[in-house]
C-alpha atoms as a PDB file:
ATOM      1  CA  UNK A   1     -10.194   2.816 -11.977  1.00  0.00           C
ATOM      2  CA  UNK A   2     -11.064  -1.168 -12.954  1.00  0.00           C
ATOM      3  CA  UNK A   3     -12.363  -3.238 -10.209  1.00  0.00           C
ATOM      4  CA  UNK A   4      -9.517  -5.331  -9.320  1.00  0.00           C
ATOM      5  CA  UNK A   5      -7.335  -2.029  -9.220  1.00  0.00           C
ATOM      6  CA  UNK A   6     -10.141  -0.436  -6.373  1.00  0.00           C
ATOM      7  CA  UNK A   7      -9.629  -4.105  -4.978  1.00  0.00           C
ATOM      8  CA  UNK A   8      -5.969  -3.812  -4.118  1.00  0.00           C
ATOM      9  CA  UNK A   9      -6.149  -0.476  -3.063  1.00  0.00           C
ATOM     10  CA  UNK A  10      -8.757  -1.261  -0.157  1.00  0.00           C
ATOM     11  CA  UNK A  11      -5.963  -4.149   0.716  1.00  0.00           C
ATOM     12  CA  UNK A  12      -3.296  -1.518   0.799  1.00  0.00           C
ATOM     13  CA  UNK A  13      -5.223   0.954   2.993  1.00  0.00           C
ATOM     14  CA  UNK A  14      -6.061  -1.774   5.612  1.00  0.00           C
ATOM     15  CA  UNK A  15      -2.368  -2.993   5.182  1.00  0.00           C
ATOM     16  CA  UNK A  16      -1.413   0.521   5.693  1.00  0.00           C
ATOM     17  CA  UNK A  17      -3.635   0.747   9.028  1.00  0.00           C
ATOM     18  CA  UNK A  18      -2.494  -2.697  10.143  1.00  0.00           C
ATOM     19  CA  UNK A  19       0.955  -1.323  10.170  1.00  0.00           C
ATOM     20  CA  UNK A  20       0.139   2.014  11.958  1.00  0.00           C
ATOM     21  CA  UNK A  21      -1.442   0.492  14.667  1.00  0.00           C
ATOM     22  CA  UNK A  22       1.483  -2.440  14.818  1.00  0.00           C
ATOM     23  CA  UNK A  23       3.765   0.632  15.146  1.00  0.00           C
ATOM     24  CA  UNK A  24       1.787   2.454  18.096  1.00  0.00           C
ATOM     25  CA  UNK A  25       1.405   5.199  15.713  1.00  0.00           C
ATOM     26  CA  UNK A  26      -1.091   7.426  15.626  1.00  0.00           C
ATOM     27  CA  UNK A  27      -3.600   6.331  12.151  1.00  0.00           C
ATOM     28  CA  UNK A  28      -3.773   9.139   9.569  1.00  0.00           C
ATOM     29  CA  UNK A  29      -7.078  10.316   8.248  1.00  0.00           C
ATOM     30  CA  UNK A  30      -8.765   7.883   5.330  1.00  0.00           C
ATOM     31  CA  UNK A  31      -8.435  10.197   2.741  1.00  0.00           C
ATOM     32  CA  UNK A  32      -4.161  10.598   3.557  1.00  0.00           C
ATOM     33  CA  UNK A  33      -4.602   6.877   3.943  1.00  0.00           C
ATOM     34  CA  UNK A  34      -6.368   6.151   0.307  1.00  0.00           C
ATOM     35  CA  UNK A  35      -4.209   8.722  -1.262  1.00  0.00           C
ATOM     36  CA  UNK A  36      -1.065   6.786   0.042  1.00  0.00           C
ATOM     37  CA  UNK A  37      -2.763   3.246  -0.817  1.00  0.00           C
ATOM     38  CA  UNK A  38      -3.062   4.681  -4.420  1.00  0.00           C
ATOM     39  CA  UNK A  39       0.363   5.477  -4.649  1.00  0.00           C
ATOM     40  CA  UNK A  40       1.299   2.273  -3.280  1.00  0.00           C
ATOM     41  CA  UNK A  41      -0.687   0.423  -5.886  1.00  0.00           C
ATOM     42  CA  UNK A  42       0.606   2.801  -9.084  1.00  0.00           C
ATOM     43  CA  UNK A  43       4.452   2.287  -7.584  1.00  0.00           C
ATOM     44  CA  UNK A  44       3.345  -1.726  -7.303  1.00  0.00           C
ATOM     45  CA  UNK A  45       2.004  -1.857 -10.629  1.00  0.00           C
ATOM     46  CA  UNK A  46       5.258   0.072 -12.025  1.00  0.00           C
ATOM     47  CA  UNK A  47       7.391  -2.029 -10.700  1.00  0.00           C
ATOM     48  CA  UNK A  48       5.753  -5.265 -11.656  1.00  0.00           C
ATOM     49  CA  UNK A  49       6.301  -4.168 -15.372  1.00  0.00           C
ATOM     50  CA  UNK A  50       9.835  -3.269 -15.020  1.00  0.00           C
ATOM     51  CA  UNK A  51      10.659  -6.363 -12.640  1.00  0.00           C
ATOM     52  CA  UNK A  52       7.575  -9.432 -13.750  1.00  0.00           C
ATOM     53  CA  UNK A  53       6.595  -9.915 -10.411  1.00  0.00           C
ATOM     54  CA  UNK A  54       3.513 -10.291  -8.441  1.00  0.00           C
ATOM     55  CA  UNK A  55       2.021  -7.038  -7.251  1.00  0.00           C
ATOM     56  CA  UNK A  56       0.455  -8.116  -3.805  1.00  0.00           C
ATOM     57  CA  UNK A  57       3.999  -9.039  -2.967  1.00  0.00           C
ATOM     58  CA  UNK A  58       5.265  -5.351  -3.969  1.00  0.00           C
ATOM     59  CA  UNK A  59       2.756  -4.383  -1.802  1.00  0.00           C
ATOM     60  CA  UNK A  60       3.973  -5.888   1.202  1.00  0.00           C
ATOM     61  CA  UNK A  61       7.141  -5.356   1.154  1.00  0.00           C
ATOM     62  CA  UNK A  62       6.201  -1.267   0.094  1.00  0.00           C
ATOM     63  CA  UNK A  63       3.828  -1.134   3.662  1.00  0.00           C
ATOM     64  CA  UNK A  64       6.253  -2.964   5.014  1.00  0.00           C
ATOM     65  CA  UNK A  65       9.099  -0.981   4.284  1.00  0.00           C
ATOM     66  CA  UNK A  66       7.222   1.947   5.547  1.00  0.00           C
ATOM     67  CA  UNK A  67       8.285   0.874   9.456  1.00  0.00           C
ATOM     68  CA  UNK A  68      11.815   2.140   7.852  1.00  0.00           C
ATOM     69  CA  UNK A  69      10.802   5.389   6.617  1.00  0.00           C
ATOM     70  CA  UNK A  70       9.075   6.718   9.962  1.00  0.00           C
END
């Protein structure tokens, strides 16, 4: 995994915990947490091929979106 792709996943995993503890949910372990951060960052990349956009903004919107899903 390339440097800037570690990068963004550390972003997503404190994203992720950001939104945990915004939710007054409990925080999951770090190793569900960087296993979900690298899915978010393979779905982000993904979707920044098939769409051209940024995929920081994917990003939010994917952790964000996550308040939806729980």
């Amino acid at each position: 995994m390339g440097f800037i792709r570690q990068q963004e996943k550390r972003l997503a995993v404190r994203l992720l915990i950001w939104q945990y503890q915004r939710m007054n949910m409990s925080v999951p372990a770090m190793e569900a947490l960087e296993q979900q951060a690298a899915r978010f960052v393979e779905d982000a990349h993904r979707i920044a091929r098939e769409r051209g956009r940024n995929v920081m903004s994917i990003l939010k919107e994917m952790i964000g979106d996550l308040k939806q899903k729980k």
